[in-house]
PDB file of N, CA and C in Angstrom:
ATOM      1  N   UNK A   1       0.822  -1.184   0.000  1.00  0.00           N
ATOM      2  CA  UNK A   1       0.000   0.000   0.000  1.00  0.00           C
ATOM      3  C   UNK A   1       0.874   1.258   0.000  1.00  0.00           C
ATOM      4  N   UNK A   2       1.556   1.166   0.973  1.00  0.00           N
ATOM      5  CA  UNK A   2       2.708   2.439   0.950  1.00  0.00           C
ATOM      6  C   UNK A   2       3.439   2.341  -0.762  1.00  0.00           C
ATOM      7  N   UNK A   3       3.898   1.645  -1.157  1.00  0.00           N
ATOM      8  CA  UNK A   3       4.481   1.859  -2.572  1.00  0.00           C
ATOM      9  C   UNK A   3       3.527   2.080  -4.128  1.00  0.00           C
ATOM     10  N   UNK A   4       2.196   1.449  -3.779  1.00  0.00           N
ATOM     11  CA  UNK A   4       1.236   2.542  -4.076  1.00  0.00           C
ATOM     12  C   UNK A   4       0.800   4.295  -4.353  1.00  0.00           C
ATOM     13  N   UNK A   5       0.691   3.891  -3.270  1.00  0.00           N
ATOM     14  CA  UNK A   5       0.694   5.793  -2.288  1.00  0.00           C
ATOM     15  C   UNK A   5       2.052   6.500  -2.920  1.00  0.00           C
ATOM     16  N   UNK A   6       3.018   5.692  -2.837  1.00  0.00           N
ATOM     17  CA  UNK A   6       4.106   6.961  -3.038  1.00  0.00           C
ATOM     18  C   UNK A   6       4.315   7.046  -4.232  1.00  0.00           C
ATOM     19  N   UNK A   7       4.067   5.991  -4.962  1.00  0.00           N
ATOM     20  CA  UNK A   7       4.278   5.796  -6.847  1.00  0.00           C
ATOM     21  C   UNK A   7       3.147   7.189  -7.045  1.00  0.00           C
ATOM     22  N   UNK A   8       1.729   6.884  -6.852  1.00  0.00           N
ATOM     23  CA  UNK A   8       0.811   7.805  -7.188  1.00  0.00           C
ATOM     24  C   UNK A   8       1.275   9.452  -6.421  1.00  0.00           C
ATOM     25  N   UNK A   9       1.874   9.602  -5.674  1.00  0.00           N
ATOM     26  CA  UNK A   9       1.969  10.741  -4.988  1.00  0.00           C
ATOM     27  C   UNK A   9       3.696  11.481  -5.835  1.00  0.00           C
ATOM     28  N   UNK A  10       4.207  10.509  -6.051  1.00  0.00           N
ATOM     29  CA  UNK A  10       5.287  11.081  -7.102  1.00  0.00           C
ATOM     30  C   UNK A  10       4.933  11.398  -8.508  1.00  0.00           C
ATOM     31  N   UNK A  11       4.086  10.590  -8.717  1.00  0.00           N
ATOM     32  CA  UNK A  11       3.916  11.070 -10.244  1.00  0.00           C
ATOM     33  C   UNK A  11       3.112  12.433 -10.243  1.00  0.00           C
ATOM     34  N   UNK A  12       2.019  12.050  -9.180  1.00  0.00           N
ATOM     35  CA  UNK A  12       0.719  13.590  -9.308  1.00  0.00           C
ATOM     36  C   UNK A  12       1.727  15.015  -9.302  1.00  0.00           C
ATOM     37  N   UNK A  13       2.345  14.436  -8.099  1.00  0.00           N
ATOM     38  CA  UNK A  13       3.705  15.797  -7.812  1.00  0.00           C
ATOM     39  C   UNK A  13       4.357  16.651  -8.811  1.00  0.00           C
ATOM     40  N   UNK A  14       4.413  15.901 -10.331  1.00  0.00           N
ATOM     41  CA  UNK A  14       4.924  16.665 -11.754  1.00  0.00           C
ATOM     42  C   UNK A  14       4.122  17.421 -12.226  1.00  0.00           C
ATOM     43  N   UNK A  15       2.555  17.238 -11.719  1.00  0.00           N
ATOM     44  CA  UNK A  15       1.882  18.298 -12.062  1.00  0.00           C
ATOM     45  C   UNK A  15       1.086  18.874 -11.217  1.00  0.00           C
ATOM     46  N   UNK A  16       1.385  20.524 -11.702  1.00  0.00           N
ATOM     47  CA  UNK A  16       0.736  21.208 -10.826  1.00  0.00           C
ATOM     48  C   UNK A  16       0.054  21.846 -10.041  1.00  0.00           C
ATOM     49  N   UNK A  17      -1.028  21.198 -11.025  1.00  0.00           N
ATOM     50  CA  UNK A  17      -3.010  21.253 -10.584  1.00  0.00           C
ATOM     51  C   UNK A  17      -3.414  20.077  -9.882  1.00  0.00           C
ATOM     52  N   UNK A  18      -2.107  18.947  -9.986  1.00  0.00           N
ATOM     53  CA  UNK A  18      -2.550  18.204  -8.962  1.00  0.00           C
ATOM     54  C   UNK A  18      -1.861  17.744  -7.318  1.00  0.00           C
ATOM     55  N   UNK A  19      -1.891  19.200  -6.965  1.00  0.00           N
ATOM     56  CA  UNK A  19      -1.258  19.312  -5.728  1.00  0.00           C
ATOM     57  C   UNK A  19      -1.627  18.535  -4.703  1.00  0.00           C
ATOM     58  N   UNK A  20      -3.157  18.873  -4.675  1.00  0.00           N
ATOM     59  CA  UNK A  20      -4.195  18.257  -3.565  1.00  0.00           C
ATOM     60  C   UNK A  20      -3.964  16.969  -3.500  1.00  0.00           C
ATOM     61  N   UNK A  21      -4.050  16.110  -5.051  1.00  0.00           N
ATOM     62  CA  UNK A  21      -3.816  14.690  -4.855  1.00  0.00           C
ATOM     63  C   UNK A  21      -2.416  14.399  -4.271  1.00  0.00           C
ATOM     64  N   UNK A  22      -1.440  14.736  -4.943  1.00  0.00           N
ATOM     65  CA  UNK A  22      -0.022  14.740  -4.321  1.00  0.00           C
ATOM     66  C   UNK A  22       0.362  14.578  -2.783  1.00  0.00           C
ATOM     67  N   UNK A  23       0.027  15.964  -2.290  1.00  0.00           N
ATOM     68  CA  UNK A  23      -0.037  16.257  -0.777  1.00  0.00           C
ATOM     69  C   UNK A  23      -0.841  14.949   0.230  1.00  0.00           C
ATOM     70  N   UNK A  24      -1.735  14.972  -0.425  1.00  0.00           N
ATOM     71  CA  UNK A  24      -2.677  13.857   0.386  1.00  0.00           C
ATOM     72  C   UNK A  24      -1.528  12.250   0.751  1.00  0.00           C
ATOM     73  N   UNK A  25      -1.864  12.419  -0.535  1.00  0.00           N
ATOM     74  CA  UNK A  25      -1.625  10.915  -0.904  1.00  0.00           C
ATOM     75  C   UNK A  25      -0.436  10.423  -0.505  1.00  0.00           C
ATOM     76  N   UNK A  26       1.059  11.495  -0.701  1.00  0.00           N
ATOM     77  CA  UNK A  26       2.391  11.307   0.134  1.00  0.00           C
ATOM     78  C   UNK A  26       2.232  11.644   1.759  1.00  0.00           C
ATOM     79  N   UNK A  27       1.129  12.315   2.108  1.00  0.00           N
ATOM     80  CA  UNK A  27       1.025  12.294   3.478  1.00  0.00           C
ATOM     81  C   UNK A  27       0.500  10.838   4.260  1.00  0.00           C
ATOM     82  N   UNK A  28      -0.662   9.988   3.684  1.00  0.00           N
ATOM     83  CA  UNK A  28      -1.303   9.356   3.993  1.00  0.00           C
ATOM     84  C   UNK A  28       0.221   8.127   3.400  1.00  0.00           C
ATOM     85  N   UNK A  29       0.923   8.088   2.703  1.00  0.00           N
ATOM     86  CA  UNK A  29       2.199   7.099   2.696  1.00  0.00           C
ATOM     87  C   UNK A  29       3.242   7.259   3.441  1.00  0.00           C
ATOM     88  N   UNK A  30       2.926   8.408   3.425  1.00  0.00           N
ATOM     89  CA  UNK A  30       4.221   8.311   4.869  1.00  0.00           C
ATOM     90  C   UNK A  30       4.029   7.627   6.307  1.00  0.00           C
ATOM     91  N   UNK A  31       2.720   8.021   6.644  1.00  0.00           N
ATOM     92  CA  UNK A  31       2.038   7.573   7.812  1.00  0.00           C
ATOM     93  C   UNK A  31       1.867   5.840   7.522  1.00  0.00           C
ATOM     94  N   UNK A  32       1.668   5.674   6.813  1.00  0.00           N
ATOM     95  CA  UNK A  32       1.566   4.153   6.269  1.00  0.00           C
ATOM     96  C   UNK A  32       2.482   3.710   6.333  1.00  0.00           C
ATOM     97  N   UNK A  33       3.722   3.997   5.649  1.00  0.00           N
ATOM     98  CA  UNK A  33       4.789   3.385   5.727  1.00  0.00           C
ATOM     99  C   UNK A  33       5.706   3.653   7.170  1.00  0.00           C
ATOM    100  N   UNK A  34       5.790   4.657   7.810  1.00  0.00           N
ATOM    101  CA  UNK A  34       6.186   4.577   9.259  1.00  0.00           C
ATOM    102  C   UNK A  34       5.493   3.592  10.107  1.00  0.00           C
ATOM    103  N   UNK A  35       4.660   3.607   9.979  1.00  0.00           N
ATOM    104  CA  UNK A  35       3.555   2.161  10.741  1.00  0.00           C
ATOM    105  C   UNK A  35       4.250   0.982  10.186  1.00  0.00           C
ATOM    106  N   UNK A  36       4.433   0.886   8.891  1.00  0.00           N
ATOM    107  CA  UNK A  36       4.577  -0.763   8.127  1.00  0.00           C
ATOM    108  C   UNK A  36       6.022  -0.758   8.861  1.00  0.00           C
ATOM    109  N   UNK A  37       7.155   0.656   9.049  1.00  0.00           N
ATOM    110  CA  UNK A  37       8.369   0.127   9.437  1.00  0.00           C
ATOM    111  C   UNK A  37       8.455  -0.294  11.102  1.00  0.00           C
ATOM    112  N   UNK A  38       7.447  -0.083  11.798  1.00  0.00           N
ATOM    113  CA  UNK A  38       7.179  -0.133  13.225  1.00  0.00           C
ATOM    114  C   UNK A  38       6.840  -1.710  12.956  1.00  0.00           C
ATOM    115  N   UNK A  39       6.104  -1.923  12.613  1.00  0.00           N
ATOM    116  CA  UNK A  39       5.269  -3.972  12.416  1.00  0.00           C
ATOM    117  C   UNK A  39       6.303  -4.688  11.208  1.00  0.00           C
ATOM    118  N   UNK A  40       7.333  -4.148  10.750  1.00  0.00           N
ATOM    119  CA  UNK A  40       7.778  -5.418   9.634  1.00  0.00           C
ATOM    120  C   UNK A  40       8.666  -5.976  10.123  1.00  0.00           C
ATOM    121  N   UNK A  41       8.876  -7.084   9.768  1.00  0.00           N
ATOM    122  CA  UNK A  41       9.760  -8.277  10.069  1.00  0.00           C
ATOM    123  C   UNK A  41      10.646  -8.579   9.558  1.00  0.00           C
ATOM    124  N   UNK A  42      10.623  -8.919   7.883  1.00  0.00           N
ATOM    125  CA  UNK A  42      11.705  -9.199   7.582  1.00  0.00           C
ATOM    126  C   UNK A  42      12.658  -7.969   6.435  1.00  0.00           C
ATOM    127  N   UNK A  43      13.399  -8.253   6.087  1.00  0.00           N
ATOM    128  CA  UNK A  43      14.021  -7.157   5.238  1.00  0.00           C
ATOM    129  C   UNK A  43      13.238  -7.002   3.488  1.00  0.00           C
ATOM    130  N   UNK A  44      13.305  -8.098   2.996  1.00  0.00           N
ATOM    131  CA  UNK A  44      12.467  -7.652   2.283  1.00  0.00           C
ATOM    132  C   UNK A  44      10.906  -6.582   2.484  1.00  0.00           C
ATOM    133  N   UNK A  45      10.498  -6.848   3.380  1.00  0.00           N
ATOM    134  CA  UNK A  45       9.067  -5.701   3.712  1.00  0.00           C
ATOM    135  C   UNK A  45       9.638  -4.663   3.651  1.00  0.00           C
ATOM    136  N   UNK A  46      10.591  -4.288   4.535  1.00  0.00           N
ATOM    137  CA  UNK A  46      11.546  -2.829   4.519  1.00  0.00           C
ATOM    138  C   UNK A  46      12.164  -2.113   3.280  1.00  0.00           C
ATOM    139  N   UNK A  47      12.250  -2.896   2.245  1.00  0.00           N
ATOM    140  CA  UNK A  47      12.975  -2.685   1.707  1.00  0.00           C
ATOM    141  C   UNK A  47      11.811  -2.000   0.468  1.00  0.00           C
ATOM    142  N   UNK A  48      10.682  -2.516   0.341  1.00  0.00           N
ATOM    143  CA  UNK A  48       9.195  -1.772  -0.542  1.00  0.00           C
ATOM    144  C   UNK A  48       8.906  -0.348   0.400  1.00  0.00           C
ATOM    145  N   UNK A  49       8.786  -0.601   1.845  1.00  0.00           N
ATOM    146  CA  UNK A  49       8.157   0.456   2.394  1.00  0.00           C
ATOM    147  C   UNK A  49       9.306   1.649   2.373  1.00  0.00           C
ATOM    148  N   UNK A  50      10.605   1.497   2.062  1.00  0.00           N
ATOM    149  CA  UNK A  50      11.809   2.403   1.836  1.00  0.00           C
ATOM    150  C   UNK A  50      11.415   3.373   0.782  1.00  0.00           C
ATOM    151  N   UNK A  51      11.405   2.634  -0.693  1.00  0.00           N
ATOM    152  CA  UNK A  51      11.076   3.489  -1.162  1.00  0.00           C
ATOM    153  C   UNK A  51       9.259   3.573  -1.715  1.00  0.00           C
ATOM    154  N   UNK A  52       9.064   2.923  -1.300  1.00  0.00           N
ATOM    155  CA  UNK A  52       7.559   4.150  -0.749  1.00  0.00           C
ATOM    156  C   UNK A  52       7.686   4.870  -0.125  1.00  0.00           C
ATOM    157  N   UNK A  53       8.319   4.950   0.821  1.00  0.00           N
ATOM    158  CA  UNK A  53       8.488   6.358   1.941  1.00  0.00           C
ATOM    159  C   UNK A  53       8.980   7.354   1.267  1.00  0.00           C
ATOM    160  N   UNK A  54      10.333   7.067   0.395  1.00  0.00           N
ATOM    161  CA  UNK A  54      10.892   8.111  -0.434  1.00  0.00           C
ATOM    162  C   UNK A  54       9.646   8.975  -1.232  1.00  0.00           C
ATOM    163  N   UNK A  55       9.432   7.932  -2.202  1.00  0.00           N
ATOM    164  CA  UNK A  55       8.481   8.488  -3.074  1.00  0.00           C
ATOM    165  C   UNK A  55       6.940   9.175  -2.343  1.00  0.00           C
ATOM    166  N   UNK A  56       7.277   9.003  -1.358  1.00  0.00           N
ATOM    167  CA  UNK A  56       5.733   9.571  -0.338  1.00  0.00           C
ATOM    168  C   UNK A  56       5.938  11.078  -0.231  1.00  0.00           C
ATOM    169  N   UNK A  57       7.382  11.203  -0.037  1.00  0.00           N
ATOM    170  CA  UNK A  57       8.044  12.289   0.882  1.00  0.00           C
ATOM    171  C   UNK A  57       8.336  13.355  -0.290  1.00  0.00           C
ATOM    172  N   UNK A  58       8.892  13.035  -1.366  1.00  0.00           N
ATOM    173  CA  UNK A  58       9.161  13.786  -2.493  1.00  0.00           C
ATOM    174  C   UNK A  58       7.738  14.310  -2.736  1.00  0.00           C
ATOM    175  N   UNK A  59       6.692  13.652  -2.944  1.00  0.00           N
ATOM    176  CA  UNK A  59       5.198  13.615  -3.487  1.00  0.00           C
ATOM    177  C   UNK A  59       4.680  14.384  -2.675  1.00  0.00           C
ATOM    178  N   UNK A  60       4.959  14.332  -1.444  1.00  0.00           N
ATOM    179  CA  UNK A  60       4.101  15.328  -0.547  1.00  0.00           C
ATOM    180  C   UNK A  60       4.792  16.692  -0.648  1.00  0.00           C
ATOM    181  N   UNK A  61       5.719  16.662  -0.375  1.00  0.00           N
ATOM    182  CA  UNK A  61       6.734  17.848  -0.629  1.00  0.00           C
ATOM    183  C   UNK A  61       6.583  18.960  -1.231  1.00  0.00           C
ATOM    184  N   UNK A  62       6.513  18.144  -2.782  1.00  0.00           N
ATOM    185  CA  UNK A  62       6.361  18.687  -3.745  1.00  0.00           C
ATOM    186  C   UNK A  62       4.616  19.309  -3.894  1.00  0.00           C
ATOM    187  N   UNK A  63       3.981  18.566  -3.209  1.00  0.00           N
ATOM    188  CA  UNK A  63       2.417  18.470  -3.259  1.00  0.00           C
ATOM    189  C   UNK A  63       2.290  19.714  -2.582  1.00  0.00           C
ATOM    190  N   UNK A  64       2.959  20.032  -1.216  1.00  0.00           N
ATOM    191  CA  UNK A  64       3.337  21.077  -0.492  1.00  0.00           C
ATOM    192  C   UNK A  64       3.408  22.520  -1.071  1.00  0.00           C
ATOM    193  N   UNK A  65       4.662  22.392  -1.933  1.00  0.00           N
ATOM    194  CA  UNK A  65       5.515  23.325  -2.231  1.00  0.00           C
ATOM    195  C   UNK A  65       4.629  24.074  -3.629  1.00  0.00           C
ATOM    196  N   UNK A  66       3.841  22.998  -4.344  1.00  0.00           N
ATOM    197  CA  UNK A  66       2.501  23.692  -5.057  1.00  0.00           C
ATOM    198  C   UNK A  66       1.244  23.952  -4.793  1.00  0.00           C
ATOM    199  N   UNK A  67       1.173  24.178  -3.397  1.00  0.00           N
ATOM    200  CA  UNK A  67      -0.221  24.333  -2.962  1.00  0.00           C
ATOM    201  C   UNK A  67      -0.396  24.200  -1.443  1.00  0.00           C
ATOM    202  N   UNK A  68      -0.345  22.999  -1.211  1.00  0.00           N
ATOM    203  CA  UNK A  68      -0.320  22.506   0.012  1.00  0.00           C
ATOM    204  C   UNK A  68      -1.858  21.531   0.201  1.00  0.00           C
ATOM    205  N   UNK A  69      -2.252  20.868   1.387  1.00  0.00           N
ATOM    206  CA  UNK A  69      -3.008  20.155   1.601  1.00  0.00           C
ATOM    207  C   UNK A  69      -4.895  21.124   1.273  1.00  0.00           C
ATOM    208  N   UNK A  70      -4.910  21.853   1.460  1.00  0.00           N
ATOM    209  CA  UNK A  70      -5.811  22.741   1.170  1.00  0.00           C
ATOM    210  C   UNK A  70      -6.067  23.780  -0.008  1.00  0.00           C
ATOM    211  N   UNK A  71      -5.148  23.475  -0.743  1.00  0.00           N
ATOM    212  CA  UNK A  71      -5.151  24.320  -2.013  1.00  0.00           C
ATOM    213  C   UNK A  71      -4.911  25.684  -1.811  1.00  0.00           C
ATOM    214  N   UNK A  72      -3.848  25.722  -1.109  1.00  0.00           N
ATOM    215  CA  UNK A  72      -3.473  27.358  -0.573  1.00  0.00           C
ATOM    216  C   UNK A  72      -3.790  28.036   0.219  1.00  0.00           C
ATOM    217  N   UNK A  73      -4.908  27.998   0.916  1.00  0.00           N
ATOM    218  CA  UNK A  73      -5.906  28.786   2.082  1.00  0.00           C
ATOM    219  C   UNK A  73      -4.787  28.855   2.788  1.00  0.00           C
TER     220      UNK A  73
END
């Protein structure tokens, strides 16, 4: 789910009407994937929720840096 989230939250992030989705969506993967790194077990799990986290963090960022979670308000 987190590598989901961050695939979709990196790509929305290139564009810039789609902030809202971006922001969300790398926020709600980050939180996901900090949870998945709190409960995983073996290294392979860690190693998907890594870069989902990346790609969460860029995505939100960026989701941020064009708008933010509210569309600017």
């Amino acid at each position: 789910m987190t590598l989901v989230l961050g695939i979709t939250a990196f790509i929305t992030a290139m564009f810039h009407h789609l902030h809202l989705l971006s922001s969300w969506t790398g926020l709600v993967g980050i939180l996901t994937g900090a949870y998945g790194q709190w409960i995983s077990v073996t290294t392979r799990e860690r190693f998907g929720l890594i870069v989902g986290l990346g790609a969460s963090a860029v995505g939100f960022f960026l989701g941020m840096a064009h708008g933010g979670l509210f569309g600017g308000l």
